[in-house]
C-alpha atoms as a PDB file:
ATOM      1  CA  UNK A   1       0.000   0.000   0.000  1.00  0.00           C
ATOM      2  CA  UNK A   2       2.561   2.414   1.176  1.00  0.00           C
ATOM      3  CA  UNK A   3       3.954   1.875  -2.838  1.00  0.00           C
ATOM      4  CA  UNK A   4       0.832   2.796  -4.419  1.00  0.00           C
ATOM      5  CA  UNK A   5       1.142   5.883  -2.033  1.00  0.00           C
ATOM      6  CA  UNK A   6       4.817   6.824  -3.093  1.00  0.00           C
ATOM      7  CA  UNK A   7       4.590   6.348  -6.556  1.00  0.00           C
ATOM      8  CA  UNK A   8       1.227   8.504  -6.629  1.00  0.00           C
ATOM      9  CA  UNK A   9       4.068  11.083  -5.794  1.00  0.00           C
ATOM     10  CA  UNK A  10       2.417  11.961  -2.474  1.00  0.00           C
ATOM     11  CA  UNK A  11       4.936  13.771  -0.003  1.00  0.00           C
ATOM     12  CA  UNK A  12       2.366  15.016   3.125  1.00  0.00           C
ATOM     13  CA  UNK A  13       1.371  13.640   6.694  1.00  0.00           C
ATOM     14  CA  UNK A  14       0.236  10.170   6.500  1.00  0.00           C
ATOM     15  CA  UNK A  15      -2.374   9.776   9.576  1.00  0.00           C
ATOM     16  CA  UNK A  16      -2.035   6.655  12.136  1.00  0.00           C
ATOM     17  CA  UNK A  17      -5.546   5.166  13.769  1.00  0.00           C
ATOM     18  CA  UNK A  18      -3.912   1.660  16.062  1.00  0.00           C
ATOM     19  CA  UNK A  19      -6.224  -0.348  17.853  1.00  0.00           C
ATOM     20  CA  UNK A  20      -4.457  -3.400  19.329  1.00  0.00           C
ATOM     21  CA  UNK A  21      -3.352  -5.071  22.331  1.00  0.00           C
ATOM     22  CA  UNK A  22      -0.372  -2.281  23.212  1.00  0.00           C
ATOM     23  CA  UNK A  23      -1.159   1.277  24.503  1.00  0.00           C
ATOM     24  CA  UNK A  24      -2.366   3.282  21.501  1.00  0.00           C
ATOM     25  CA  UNK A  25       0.793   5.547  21.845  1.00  0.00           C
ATOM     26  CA  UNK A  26       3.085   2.425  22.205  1.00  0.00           C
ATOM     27  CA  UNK A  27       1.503   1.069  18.866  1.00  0.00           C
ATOM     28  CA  UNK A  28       1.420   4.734  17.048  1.00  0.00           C
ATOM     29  CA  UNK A  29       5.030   4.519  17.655  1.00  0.00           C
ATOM     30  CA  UNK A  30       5.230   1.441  16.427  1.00  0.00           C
ATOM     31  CA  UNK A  31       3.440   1.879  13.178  1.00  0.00           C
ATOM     32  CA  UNK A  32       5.163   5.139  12.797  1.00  0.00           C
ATOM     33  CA  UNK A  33       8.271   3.168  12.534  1.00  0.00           C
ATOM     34  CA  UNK A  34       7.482   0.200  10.327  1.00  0.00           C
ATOM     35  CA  UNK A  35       6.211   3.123   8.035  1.00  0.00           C
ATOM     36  CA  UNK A  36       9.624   4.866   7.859  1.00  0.00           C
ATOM     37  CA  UNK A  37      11.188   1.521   7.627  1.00  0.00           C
ATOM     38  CA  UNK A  38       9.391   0.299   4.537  1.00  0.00           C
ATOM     39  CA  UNK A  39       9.239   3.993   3.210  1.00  0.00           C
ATOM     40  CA  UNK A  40      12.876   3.977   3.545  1.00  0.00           C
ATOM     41  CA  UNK A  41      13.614   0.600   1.385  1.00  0.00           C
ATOM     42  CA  UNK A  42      10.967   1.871  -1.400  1.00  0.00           C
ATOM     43  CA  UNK A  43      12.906   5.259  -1.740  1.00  0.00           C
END
């Protein structure tokens, strides 16, 4: 998904909504960083 999002050539905020089993701030994080992770690799 985050593909289709970078190669649409879109460069603002991407928003975060986590509903799991960690604190919602814990998985924010989380997400936050797998995002910038995978972001990373498709640049």
């Amino acid at each position: 998904m985050l593909k289709v999002v970078k190669d649409a050539g879109y460069t603002d905020y991407i928003g975060i909504e986590f509903e799991g089993t960690k604190p919602e701030d814990e998985g924010i994080k989380l997400t936050k960083a797998l995002l910038e992770k995978v972001g990373a690799e498709l640049s």
